[in-house]
C-alpha atoms as a PDB file:
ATOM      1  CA  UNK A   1      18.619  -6.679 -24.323  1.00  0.00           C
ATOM      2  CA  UNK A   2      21.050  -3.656 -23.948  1.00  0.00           C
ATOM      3  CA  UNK A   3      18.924  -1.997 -26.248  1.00  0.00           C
ATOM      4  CA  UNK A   4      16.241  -1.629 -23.330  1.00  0.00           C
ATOM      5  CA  UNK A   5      16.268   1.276 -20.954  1.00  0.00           C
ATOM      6  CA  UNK A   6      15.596   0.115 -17.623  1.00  0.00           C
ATOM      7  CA  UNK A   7      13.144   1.473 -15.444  1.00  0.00           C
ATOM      8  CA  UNK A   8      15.296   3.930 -13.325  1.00  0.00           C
ATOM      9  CA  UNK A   9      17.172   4.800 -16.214  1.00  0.00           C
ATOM     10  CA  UNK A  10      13.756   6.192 -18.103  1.00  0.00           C
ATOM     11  CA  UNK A  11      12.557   7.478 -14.721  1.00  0.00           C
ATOM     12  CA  UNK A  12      15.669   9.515 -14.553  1.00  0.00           C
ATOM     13  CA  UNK A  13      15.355  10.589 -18.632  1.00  0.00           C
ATOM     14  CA  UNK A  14      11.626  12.055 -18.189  1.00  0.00           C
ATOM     15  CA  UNK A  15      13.107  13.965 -15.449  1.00  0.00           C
ATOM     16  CA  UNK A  16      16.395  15.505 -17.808  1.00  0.00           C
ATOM     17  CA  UNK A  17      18.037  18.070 -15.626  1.00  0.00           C
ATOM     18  CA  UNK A  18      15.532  18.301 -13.110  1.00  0.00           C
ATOM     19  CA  UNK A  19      16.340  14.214 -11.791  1.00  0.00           C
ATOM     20  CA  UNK A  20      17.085  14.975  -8.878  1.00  0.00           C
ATOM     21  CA  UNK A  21      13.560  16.040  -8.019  1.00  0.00           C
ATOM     22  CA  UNK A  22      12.337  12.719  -9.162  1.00  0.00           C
ATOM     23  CA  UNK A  23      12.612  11.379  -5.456  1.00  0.00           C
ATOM     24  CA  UNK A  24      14.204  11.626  -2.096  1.00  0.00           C
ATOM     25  CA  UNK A  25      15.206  14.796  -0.022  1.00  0.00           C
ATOM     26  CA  UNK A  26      15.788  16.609  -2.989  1.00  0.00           C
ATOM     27  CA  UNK A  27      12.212  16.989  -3.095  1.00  0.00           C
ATOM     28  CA  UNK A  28      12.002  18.540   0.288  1.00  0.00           C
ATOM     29  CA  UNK A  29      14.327  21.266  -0.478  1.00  0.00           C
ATOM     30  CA  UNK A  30      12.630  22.913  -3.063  1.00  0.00           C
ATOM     31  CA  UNK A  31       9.609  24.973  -3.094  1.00  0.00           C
ATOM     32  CA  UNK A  32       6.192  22.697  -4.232  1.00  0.00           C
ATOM     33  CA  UNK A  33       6.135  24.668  -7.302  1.00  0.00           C
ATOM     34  CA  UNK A  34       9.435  23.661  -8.904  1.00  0.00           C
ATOM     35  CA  UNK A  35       8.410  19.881  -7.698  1.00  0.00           C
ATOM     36  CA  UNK A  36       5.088  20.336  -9.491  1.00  0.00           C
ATOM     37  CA  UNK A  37       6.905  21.847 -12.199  1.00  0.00           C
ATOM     38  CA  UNK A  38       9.291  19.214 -12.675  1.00  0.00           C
ATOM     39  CA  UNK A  39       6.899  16.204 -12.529  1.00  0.00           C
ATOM     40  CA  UNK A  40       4.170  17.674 -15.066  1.00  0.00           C
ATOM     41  CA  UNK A  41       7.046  18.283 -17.470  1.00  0.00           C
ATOM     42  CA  UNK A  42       8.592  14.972 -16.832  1.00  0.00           C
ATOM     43  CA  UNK A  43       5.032  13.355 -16.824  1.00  0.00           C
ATOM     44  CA  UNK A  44       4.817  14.712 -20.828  1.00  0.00           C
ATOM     45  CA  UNK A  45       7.939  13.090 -21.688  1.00  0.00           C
ATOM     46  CA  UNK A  46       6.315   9.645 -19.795  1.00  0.00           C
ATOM     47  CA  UNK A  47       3.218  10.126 -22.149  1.00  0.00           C
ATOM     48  CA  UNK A  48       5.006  11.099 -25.368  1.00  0.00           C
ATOM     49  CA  UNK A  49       7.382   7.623 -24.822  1.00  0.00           C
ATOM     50  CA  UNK A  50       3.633   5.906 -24.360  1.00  0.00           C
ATOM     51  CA  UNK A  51       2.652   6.854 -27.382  1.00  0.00           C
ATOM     52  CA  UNK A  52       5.819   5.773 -29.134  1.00  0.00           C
ATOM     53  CA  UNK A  53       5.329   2.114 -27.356  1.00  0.00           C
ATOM     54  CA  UNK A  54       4.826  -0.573 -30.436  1.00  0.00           C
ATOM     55  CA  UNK A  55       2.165  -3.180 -29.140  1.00  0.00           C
ATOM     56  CA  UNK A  56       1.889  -5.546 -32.059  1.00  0.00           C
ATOM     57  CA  UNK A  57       5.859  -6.634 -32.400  1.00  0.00           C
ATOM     58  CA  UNK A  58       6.132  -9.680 -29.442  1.00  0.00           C
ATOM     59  CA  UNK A  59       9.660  -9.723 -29.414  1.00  0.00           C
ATOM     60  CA  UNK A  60      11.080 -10.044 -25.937  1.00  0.00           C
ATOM     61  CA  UNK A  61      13.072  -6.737 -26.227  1.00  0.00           C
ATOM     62  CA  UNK A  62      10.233  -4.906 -27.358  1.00  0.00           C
ATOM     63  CA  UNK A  63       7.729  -6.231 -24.407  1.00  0.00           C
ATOM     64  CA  UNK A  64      10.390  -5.475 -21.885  1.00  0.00           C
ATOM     65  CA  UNK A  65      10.776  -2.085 -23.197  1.00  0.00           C
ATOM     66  CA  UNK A  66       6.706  -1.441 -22.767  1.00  0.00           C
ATOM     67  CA  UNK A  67       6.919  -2.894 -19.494  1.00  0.00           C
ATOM     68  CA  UNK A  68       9.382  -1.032 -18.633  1.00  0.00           C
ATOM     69  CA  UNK A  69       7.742   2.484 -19.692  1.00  0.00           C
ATOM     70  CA  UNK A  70       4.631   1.814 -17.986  1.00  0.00           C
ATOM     71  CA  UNK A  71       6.638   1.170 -14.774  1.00  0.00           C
ATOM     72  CA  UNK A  72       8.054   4.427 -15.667  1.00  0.00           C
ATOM     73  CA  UNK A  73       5.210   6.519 -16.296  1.00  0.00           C
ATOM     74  CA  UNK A  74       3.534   4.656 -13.407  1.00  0.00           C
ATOM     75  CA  UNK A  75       6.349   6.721 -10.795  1.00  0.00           C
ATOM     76  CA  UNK A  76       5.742   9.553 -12.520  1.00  0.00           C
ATOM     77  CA  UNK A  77       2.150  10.097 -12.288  1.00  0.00           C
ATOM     78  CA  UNK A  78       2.344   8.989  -8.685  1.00  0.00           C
ATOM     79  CA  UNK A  79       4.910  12.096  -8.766  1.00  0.00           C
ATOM     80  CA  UNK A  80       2.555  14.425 -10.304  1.00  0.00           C
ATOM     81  CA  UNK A  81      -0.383  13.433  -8.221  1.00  0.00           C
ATOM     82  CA  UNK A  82       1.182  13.852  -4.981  1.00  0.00           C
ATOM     83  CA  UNK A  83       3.368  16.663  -5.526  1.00  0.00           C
ATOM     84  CA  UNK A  84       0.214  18.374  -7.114  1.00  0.00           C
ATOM     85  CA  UNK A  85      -2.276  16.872  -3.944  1.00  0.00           C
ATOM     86  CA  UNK A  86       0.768  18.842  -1.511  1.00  0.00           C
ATOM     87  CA  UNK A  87       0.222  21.989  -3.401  1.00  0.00           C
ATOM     88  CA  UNK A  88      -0.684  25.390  -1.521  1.00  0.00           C
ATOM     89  CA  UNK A  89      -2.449  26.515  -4.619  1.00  0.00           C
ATOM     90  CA  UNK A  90      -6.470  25.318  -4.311  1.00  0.00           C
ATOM     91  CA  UNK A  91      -5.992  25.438  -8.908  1.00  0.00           C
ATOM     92  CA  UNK A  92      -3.331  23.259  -8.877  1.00  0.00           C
ATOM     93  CA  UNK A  93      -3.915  20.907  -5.877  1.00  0.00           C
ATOM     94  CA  UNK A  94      -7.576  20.492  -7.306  1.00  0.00           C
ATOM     95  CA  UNK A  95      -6.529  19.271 -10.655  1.00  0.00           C
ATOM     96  CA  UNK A  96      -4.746  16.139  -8.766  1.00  0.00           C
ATOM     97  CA  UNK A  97      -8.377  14.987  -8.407  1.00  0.00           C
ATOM     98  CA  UNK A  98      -8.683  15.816 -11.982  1.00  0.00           C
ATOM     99  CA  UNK A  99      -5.807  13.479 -12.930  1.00  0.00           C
ATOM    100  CA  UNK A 100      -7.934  10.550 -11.003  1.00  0.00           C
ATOM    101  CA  UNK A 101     -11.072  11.497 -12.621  1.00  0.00           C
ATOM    102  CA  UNK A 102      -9.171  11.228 -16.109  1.00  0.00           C
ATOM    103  CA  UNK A 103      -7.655   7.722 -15.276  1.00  0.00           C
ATOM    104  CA  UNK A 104     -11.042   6.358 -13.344  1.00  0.00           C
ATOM    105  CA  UNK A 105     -12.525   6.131 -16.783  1.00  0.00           C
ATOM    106  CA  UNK A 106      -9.915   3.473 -17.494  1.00  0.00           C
ATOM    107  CA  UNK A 107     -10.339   1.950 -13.648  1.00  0.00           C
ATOM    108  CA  UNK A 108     -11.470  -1.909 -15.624  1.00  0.00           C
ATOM    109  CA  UNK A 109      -9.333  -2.229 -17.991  1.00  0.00           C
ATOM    110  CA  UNK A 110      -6.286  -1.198 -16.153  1.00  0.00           C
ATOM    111  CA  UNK A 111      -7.267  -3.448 -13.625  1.00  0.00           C
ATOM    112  CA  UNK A 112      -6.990  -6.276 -15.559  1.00  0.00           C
ATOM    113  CA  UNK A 113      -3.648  -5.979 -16.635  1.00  0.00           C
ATOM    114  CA  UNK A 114      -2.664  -5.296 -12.804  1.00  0.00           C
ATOM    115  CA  UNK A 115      -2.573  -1.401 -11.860  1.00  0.00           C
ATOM    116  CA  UNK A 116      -5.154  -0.241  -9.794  1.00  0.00           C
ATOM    117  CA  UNK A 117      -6.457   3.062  -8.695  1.00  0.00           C
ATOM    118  CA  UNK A 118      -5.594   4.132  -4.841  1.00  0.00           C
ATOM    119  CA  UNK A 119      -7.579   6.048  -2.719  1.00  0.00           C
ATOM    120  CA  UNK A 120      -5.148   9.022  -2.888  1.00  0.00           C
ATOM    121  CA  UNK A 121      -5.147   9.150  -6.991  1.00  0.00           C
ATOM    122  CA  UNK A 122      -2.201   7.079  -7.110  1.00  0.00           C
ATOM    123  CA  UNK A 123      -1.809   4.425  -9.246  1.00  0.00           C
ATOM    124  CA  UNK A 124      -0.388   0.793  -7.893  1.00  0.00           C
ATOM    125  CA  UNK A 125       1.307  -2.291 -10.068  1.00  0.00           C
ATOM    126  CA  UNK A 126       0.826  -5.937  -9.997  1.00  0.00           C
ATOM    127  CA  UNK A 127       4.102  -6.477 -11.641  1.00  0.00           C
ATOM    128  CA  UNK A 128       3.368  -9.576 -12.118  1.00  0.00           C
ATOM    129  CA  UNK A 129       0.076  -9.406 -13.389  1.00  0.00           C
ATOM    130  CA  UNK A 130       1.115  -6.627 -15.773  1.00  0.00           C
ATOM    131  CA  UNK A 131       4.355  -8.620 -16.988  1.00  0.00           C
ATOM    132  CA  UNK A 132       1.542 -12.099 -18.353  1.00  0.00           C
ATOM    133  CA  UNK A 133      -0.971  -8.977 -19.634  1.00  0.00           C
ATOM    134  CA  UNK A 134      -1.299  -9.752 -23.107  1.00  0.00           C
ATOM    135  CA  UNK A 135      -0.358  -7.311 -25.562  1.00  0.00           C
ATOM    136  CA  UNK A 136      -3.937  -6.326 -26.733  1.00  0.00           C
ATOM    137  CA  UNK A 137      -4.769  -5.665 -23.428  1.00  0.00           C
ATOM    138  CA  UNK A 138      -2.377  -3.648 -22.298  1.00  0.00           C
ATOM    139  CA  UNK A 139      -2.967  -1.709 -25.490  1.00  0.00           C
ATOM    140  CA  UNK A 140      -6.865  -0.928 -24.405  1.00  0.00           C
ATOM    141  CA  UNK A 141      -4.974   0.892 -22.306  1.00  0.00           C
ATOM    142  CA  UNK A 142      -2.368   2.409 -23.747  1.00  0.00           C
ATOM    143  CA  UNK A 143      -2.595   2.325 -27.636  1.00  0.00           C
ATOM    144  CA  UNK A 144      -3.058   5.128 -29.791  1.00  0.00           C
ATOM    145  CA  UNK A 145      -6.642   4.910 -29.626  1.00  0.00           C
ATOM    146  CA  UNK A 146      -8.082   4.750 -26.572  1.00  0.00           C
ATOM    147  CA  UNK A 147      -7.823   8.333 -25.117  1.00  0.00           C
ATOM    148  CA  UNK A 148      -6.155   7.640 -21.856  1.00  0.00           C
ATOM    149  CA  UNK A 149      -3.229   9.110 -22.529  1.00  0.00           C
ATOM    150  CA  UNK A 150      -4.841  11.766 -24.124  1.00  0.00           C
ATOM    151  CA  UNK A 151      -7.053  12.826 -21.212  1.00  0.00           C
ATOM    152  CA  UNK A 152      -3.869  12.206 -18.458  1.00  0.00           C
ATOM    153  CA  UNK A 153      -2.303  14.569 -20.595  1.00  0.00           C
ATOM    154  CA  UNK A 154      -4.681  17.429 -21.008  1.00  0.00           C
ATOM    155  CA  UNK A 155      -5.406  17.493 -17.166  1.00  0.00           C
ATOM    156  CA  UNK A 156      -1.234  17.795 -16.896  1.00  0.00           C
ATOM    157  CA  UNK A 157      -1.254  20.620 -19.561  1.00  0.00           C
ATOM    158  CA  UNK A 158      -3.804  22.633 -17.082  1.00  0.00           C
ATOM    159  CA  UNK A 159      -1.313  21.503 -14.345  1.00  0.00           C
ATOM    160  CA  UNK A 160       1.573  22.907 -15.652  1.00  0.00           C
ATOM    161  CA  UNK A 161       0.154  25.999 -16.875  1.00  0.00           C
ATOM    162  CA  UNK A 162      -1.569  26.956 -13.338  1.00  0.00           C
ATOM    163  CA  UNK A 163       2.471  26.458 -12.122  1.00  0.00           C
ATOM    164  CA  UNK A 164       3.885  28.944 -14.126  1.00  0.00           C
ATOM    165  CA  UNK A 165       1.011  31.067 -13.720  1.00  0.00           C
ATOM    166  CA  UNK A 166       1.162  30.756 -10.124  1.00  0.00           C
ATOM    167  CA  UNK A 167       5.477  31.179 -10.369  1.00  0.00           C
ATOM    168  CA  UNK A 168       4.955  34.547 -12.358  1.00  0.00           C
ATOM    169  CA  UNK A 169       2.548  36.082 -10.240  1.00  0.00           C
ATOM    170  CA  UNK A 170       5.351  34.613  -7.767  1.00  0.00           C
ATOM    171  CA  UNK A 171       7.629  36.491  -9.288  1.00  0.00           C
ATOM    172  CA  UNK A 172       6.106  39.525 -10.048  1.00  0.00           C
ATOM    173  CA  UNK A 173       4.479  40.131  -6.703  1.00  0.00           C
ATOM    174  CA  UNK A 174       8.627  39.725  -5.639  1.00  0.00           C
ATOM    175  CA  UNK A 175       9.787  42.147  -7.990  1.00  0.00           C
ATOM    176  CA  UNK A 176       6.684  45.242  -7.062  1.00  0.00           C
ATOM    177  CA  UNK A 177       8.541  44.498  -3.440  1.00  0.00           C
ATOM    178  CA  UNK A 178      12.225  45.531  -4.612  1.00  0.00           C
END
């Protein structure tokens, strides 16, 4: 099973030079807006590798490997949420309620393959429960078809455009005081 990223590994890979900010005090020493920044771009890379995810072959490697990426896209949406709840900005701290509305939709059948919706937005794993989900029904979920990655992915769009909107006013309100 070599051929099988493990979880931290992919966590780290959505992240690309920006995995530091993934977790940790690295987080705290940056401004919310590179945070948000980082986990909305990371958070496309989780979605794109969903959408990659081949849930008809059964072969051990391959059901470790969607495992695996829903673990991984799992930490990054809780990423996204939270960094996006702790923003200053009322457009971008708003659309973390957004990303709960889009995944609330999917509240039953995401339940039944383990992962629940918190209170805060966040999504939590029965890794066990997930792990015996059967294949079709973790594809309601996350197959091509269903729209759930679709409408995670539109509310993170909106997310990461209000950041660099936000950044160049940021920037431009810096450089009319040099």
């Amino acid at each position: 099973m070599s051929g099988v990223s493990g979880i931290s590994s992919m966590f780290r890979s959505y992240y690309g030079v920006n995995r530091d900010l993934r977790s940790g005090s690295a987080r705290e020493n940056v401004t919310n807006h590179e945070v948000v920044s980082a986990d909305t771009k990371a958070l496309k890379k989780a979605l794109k590798e969903l959408d990659k995810l081949d849930f008809d072959n059964t072969e051990p490697e391959n059901t470790k490997k969607i495992y695996n990426t829903i673990m991984s896209f799992v930490d990054t949406y809780n990423n996204t949420v939270g960094s996006s709840k702790d923003s200053s900005t009322k457009n971008i701290s708003n659309k973390a309620g957004k990303l709960k509305d889009a995944v609330s939709d999917y509240r039953k059948k995401l339940d039944e393959i383990g992962i629940t919706i918190k209170n805060n937005g966040k999504l939590s794993v029965d890794k066990s429960k997930l792990k015996t989900a059967t294949l079709t029904k973790v594809s309601m979920v996350f197959g091509d078809d269903t729209g759930f990655t679709d409408a995670i992915a539109a509310v993170n769009k909106k997310i990461g455009r209000n950041v660099a909107s936000e950044t160049a006013e940021m920037a431009d309100g810096f450089d009319a005081k040099a």
